[in-house]
N, C-alpha and C. Protein backbone atom coordinates (compact mmCIF):
# COMPACT_ATOMS: atom_id res chain seq x y z
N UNK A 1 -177.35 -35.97 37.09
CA UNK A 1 -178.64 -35.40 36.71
C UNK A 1 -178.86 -34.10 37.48
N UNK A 2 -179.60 -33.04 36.18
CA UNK A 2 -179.32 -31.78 37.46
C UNK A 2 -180.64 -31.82 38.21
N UNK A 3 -181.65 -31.09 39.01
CA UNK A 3 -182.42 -30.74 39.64
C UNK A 3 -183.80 -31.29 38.74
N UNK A 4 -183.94 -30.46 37.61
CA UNK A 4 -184.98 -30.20 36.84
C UNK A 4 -185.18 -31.94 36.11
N UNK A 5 -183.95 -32.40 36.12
CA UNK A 5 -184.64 -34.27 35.60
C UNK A 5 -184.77 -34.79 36.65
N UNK A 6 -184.41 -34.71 38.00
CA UNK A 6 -185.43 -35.56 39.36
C UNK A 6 -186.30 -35.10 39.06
N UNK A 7 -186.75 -33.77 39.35
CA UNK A 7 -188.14 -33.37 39.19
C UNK A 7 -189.13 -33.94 38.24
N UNK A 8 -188.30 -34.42 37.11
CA UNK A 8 -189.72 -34.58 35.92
C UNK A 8 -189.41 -35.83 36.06
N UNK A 9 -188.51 -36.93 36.65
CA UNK A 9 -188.40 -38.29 36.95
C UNK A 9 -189.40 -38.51 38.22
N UNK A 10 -189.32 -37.60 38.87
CA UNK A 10 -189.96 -37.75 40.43
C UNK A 10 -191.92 -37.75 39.82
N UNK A 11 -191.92 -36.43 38.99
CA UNK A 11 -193.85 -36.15 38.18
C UNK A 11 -194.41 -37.79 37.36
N UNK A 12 -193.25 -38.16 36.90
CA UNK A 12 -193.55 -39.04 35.79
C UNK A 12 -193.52 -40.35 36.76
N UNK A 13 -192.69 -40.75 37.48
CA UNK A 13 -193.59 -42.07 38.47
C UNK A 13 -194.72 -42.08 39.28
N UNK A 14 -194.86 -40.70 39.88
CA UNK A 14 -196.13 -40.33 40.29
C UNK A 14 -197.36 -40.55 39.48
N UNK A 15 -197.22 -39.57 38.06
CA UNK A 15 -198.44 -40.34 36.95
C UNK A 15 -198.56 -41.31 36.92
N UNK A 16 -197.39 -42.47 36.70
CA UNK A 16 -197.57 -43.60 36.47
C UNK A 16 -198.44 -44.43 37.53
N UNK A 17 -198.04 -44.16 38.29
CA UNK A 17 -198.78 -44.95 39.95
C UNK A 17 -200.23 -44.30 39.95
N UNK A 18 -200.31 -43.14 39.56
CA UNK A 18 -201.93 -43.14 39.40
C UNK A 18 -202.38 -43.11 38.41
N UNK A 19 -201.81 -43.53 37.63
CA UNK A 19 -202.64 -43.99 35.85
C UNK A 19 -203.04 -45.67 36.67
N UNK A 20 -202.16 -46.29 36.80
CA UNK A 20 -202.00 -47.39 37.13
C UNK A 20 -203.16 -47.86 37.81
N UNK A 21 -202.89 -47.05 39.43
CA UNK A 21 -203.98 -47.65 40.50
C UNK A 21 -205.74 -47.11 40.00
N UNK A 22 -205.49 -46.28 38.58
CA UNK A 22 -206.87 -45.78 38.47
C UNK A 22 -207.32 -46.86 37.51
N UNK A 23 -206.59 -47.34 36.25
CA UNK A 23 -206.88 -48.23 35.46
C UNK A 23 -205.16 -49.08 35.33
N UNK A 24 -205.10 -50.13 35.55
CA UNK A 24 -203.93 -50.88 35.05
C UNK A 24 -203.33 -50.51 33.66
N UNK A 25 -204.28 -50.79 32.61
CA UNK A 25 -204.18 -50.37 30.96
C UNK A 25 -203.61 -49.19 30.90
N UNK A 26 -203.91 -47.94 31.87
CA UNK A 26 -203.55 -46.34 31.32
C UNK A 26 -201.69 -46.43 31.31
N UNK A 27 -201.07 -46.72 32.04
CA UNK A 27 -199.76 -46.74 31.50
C UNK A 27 -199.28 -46.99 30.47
N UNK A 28 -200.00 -47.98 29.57
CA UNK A 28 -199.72 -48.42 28.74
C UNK A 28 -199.86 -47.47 27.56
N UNK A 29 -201.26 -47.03 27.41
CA UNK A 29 -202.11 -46.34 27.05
C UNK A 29 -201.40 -44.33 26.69
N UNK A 30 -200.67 -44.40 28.07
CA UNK A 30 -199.95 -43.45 27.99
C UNK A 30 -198.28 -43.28 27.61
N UNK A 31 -197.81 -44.40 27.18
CA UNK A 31 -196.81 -44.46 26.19
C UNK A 31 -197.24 -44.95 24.75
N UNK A 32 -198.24 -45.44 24.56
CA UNK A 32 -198.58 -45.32 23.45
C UNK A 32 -198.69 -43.62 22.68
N UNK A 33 -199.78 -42.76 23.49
CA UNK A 33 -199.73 -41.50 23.48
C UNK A 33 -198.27 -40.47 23.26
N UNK A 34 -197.46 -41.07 23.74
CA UNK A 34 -196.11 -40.22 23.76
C UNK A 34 -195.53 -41.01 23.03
N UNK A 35 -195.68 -41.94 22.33
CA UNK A 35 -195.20 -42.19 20.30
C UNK A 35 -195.34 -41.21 19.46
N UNK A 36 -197.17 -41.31 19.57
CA UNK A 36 -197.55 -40.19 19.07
C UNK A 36 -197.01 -38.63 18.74
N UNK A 37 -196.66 -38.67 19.92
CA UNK A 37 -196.17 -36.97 20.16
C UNK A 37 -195.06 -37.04 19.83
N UNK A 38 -193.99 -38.27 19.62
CA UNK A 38 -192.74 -38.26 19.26
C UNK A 38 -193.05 -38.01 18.20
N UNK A 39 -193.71 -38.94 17.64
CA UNK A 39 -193.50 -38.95 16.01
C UNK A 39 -194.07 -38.08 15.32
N UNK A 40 -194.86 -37.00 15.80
CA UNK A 40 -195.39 -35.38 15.66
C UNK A 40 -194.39 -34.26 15.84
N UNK A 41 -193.50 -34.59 16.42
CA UNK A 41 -192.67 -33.68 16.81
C UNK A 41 -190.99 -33.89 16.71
N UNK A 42 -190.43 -34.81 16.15
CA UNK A 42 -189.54 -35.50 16.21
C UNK A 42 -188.38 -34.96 15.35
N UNK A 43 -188.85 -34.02 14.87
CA UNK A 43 -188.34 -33.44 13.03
C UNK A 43 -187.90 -32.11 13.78
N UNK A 44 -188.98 -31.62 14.44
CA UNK A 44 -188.50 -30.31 14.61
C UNK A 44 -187.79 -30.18 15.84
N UNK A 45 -187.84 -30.93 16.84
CA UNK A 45 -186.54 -30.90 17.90
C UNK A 45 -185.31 -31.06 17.38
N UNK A 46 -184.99 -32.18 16.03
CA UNK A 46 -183.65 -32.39 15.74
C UNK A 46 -183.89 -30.83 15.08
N UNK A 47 -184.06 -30.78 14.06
CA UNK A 47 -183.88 -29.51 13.21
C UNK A 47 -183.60 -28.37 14.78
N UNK A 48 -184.28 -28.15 15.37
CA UNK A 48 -183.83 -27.34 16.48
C UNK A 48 -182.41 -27.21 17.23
N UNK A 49 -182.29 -28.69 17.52
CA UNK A 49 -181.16 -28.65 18.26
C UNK A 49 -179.81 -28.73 17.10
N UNK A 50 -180.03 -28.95 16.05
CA UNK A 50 -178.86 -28.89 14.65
C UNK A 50 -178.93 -27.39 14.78
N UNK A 51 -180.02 -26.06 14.32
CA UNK A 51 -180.09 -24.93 14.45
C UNK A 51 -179.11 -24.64 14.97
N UNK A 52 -179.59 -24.67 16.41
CA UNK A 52 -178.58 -24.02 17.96
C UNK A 52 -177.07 -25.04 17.84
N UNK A 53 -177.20 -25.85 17.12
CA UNK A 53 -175.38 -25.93 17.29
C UNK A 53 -174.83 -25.73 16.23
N UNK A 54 -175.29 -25.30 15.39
CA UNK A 54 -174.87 -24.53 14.26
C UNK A 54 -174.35 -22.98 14.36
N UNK A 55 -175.25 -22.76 14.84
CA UNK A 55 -175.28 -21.00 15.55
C UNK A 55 -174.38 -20.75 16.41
N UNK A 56 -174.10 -22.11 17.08
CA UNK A 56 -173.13 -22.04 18.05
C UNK A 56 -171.72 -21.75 17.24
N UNK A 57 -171.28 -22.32 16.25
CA UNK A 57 -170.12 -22.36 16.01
C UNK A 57 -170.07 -20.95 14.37
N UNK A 58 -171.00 -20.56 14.54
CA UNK A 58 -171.01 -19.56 13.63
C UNK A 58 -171.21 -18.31 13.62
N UNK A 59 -171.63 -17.91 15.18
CA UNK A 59 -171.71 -16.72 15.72
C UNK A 59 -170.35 -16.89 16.98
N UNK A 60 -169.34 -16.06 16.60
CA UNK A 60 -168.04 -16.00 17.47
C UNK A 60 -168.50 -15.29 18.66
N UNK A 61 -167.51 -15.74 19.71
CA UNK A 61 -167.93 -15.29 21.38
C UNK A 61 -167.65 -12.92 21.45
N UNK A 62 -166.68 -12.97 20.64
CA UNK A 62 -166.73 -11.66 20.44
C UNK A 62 -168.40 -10.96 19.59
N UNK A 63 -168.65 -11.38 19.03
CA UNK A 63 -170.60 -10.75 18.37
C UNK A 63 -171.39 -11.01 18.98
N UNK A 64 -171.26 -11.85 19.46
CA UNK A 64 -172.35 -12.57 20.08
C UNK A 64 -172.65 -11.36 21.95
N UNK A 65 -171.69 -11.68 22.27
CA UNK A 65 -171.40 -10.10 23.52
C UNK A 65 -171.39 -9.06 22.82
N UNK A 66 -171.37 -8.88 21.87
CA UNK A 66 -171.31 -7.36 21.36
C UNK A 66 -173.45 -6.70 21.42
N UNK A 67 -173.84 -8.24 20.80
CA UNK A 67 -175.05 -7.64 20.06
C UNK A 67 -175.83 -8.48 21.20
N UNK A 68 -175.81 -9.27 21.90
CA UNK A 68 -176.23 -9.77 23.19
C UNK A 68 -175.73 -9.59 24.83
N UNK A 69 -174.87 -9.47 24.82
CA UNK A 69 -173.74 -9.38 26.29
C UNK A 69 -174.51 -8.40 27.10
N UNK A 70 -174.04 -8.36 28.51
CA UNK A 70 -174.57 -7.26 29.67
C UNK A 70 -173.69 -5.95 29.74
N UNK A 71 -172.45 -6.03 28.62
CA UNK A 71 -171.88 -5.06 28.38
C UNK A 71 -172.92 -3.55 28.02
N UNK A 72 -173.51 -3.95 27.11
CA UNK A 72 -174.60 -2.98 26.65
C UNK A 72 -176.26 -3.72 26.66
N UNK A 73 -176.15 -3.48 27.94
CA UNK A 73 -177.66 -3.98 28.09
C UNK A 73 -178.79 -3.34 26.96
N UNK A 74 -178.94 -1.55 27.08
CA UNK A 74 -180.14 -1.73 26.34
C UNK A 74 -180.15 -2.25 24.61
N UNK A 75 -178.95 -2.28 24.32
CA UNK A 75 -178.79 -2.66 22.73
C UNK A 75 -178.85 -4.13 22.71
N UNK A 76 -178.66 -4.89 23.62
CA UNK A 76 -178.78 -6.63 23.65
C UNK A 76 -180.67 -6.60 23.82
N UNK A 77 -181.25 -6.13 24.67
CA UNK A 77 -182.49 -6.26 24.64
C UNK A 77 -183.04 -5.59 23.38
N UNK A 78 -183.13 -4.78 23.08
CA UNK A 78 -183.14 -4.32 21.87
C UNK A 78 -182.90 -5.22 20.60
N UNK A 79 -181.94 -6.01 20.21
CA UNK A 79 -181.83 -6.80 19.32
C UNK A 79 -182.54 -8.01 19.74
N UNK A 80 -182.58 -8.70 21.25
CA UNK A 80 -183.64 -9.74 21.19
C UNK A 80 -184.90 -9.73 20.94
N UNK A 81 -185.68 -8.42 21.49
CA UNK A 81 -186.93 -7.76 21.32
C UNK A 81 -187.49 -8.01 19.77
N UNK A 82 -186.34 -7.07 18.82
CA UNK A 82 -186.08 -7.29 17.38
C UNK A 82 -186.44 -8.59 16.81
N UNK A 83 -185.31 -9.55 16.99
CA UNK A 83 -185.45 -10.99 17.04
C UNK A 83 -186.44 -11.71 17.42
N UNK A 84 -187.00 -11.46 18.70
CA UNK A 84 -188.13 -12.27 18.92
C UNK A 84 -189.43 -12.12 17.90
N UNK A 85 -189.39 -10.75 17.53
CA UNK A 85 -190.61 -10.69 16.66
C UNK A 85 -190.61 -11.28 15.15
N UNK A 86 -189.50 -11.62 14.67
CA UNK A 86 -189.42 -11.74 13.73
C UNK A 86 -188.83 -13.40 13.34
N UNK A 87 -187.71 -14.01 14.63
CA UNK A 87 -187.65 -15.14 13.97
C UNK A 87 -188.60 -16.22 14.14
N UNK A 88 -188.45 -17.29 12.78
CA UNK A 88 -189.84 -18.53 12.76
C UNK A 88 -189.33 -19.35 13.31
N UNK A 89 -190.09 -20.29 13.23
CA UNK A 89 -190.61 -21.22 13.98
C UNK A 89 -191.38 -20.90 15.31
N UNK A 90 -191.44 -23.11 15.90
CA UNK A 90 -192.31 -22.55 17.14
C UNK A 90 -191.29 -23.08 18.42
N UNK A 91 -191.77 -23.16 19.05
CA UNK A 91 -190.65 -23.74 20.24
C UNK A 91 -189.61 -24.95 20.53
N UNK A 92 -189.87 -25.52 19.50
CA UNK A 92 -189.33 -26.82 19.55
C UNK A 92 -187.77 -26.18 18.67
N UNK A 93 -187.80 -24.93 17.95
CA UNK A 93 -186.65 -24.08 17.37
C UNK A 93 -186.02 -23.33 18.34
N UNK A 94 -186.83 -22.38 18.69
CA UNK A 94 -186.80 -21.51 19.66
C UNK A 94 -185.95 -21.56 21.11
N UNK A 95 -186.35 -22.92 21.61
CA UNK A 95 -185.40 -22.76 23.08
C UNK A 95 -184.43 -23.50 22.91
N UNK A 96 -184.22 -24.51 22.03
CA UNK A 96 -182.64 -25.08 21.47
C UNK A 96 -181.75 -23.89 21.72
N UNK A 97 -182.73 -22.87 20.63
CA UNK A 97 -181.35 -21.91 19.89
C UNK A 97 -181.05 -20.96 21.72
N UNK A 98 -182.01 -20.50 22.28
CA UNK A 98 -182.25 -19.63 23.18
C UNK A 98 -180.97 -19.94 24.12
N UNK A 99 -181.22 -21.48 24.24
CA UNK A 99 -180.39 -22.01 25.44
C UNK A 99 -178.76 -22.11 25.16
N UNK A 100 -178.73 -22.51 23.81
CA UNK A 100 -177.51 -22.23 23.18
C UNK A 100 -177.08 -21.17 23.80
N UNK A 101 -177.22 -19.70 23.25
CA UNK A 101 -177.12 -18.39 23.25
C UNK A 101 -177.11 -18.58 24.77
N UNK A 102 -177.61 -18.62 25.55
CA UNK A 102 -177.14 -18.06 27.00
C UNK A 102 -175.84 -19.11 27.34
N UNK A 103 -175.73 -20.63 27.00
CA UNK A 103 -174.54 -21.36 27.44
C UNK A 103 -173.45 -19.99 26.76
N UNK A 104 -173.66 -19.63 25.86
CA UNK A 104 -172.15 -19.33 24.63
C UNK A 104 -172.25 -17.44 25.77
N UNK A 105 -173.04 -17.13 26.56
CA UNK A 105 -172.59 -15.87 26.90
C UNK A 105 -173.80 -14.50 26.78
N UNK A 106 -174.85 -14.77 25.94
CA UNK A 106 -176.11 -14.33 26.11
C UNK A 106 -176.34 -13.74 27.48
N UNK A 107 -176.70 -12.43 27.75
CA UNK A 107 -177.11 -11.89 29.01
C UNK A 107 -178.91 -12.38 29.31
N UNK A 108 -179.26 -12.67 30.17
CA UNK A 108 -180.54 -12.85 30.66
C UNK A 108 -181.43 -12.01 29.74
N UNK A 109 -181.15 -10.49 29.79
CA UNK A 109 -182.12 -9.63 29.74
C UNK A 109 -182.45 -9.82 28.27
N UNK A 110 -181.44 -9.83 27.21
CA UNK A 110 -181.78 -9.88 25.59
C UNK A 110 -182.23 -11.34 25.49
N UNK A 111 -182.49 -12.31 26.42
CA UNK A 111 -182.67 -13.57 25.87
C UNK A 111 -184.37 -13.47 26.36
N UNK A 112 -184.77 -12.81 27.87
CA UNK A 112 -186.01 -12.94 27.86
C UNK A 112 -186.54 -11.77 27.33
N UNK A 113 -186.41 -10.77 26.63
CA UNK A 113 -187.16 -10.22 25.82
C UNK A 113 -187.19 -11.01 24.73
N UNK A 114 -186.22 -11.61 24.23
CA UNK A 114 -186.42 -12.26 22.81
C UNK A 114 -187.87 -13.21 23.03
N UNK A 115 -187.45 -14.17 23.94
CA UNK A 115 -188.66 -15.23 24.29
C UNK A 115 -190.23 -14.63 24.70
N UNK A 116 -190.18 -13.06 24.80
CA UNK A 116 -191.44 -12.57 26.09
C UNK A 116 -191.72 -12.27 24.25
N UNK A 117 -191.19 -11.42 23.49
CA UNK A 117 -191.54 -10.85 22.05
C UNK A 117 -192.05 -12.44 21.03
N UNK A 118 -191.42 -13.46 21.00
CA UNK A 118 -191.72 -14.62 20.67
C UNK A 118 -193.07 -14.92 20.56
N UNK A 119 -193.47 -14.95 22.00
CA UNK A 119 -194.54 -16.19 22.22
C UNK A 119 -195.14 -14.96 23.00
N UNK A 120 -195.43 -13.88 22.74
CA UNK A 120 -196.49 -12.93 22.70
C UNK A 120 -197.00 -12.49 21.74
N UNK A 121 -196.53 -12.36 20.53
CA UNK A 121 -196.27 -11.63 19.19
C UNK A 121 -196.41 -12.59 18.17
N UNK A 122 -196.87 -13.09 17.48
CA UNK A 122 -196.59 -14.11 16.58
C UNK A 122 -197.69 -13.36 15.45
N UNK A 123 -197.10 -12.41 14.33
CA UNK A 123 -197.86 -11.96 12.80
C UNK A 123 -198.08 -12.90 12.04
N UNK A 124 -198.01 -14.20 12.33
CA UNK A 124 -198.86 -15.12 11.92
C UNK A 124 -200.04 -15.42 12.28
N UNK A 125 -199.76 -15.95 13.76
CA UNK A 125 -201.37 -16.25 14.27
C UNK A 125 -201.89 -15.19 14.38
N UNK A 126 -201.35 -13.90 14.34
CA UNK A 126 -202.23 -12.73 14.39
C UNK A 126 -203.07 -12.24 13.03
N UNK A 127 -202.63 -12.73 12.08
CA UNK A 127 -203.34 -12.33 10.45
C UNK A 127 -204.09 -13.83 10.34
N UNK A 128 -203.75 -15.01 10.81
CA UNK A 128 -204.54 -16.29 10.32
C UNK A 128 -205.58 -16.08 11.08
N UNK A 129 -205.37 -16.60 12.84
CA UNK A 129 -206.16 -16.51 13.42
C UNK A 129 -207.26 -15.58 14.63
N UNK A 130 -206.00 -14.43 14.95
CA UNK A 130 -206.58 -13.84 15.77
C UNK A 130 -207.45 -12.89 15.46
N UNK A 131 -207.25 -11.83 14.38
CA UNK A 131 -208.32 -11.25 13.62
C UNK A 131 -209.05 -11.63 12.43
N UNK A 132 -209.14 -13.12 12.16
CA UNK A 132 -210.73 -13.58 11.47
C UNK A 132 -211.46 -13.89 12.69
N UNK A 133 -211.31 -14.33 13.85
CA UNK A 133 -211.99 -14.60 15.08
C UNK A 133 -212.33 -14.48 15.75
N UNK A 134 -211.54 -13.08 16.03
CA UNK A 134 -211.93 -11.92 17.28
C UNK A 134 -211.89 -10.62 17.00
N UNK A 135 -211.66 -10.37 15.56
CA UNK A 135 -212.01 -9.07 15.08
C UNK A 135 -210.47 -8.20 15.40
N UNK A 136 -210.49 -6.96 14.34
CA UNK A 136 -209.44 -6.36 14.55
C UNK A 136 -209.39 -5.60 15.96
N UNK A 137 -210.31 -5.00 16.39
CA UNK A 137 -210.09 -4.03 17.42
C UNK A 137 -209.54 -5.24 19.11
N UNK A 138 -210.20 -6.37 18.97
CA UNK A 138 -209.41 -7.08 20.50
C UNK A 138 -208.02 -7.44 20.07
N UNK A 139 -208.06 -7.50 18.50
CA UNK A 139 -206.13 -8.30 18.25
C UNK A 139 -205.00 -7.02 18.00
N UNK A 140 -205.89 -6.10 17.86
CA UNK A 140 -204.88 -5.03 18.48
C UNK A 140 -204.61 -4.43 19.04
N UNK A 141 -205.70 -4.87 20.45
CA UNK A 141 -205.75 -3.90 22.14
C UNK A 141 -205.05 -5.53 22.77
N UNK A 142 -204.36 -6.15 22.42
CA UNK A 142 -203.86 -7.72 22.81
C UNK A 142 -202.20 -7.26 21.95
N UNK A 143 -202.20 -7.35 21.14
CA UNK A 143 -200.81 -7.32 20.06
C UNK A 143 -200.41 -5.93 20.65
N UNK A 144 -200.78 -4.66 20.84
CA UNK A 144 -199.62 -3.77 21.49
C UNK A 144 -199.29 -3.94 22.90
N UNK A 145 -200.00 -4.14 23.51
CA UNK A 145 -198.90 -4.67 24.94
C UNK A 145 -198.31 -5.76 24.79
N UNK A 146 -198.83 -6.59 23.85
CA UNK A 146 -197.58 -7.51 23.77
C UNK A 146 -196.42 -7.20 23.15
N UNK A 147 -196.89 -6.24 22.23
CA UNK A 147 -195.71 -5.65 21.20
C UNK A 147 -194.27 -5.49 22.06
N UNK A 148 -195.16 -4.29 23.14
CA UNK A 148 -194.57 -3.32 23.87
C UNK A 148 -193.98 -3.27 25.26
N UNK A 149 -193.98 -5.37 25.97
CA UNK A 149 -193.72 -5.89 27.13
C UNK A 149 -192.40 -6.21 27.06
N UNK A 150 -192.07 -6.69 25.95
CA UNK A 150 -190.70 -7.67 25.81
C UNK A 150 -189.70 -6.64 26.51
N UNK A 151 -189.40 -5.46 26.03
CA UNK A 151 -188.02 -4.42 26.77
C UNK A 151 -188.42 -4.18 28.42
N UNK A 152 -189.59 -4.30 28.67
CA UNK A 152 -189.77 -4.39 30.12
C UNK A 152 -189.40 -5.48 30.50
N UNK A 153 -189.85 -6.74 30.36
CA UNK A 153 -189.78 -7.95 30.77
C UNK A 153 -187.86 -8.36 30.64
N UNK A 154 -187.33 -8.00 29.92
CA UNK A 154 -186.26 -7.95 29.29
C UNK A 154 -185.57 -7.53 30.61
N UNK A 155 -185.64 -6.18 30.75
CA UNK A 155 -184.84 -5.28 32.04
C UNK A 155 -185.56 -6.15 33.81
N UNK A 156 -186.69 -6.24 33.35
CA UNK A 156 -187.09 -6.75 35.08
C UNK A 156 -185.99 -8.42 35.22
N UNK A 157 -186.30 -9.50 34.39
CA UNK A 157 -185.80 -10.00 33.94
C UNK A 157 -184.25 -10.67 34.74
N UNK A 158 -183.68 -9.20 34.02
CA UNK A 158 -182.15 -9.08 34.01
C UNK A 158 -182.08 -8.90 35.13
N UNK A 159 -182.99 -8.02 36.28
CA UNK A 159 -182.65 -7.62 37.55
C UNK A 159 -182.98 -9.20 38.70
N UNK A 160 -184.15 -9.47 38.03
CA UNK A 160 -184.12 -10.74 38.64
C UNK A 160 -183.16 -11.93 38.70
N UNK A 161 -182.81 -12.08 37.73
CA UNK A 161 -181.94 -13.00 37.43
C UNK A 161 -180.74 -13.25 38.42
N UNK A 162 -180.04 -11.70 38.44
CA UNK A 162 -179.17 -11.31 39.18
C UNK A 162 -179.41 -11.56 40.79
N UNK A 163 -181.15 -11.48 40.88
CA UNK A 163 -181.16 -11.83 42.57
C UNK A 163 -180.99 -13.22 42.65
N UNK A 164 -181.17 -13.94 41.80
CA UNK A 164 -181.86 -15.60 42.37
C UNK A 164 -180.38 -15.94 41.88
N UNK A 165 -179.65 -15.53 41.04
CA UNK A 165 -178.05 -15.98 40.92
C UNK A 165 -177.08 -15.71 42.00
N UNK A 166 -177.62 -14.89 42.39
CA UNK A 166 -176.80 -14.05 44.00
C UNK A 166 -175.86 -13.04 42.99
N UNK A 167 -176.07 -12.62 41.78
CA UNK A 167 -175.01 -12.04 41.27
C UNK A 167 -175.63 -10.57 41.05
N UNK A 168 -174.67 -9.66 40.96
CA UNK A 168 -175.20 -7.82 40.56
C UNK A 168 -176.00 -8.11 39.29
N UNK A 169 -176.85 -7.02 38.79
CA UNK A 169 -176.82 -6.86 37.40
C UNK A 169 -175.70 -6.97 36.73
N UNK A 170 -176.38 -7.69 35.53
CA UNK A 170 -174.87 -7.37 34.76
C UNK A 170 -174.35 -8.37 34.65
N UNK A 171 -173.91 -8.68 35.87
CA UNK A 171 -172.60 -10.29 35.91
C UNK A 171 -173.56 -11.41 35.24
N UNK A 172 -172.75 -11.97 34.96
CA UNK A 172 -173.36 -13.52 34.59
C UNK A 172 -172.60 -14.84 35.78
């Protein structure tokens, strides 16, 4: 198990012990609740994770570095930036495929612009909900910096990455 499942093994007995010592019933109570959410969500994780291993074997390790790799950084951010704004779904699609793409060779920087353009940007909730609700002038002093973060976030990103990996820019 790597790091990140102690951690959510270590959160999740903790809840439990104080669902517990607060009401006996809430444990219970709280796997009932996470049926729920399975069975709300259950469709689009498989469809997700089928996505990303699909993609996997259909985008070759040569394109995939060409149009993502740290070879050409600003053209990999650039196409995630691209990408993020435009492909659907919601997250339960999204970080399957994401995570894919960095196992198969994905550079940091085109993967978090893709994700920063994603789930900043969405011309859906922006025509359904954000301007019948808040009017055009806040959903489009909100939608251009978001527009316009992802190639920043993208490059800071990439530089970070490289510190907390111990590796240069660039390297993976």
């Amino acid at each position: 198990m790597d790091v990140s499942a102690w951690i959510l093994t270590g959160l999740l007995f903790v809840a439990l012990l104080v669902a517990f010592v607060k009401d006996p019933a809430l444990p219970v109570r709280g796997l009932l609740a996470t049926g729920r959410l399975a069975r709300g969500v259950w469709l689009d994780l498989v469809l997700g994770f089928l996505l990303a291993g699909i993609l996997e074997v259909l985008i070759p390790q040569p394109v995939l570095s060409r149009w993502l790799g740290a070879d050409r950084m600003a053209r990999g951010i650039l196409v995630g930036w691209v990408a993020g704004l435009v492909i659907p779904g919601g997250p339960y699609v999204l970080f399957p495929v994401v995570a894919n793409l960095f196992r198969s060779g994905a550079a940091p920087g085109p993967l978090i612009a893709l994700l920063t353009a994603k789930t900043l940007v969405s011309p859906i909730r922006m025509l359904t909900y954000e301007a019948p609700l808040l009017g055009w002038p806040l959903t489009l002093a909100r939608f251009l910096p978001g527009v316009l973060l992802p190639p920043v976030m993208g490059l800071i990103g990439q530089w970070l990455f490289g510190l907390f990996s111990g590796r240069v820019l660039g390297d993976r």
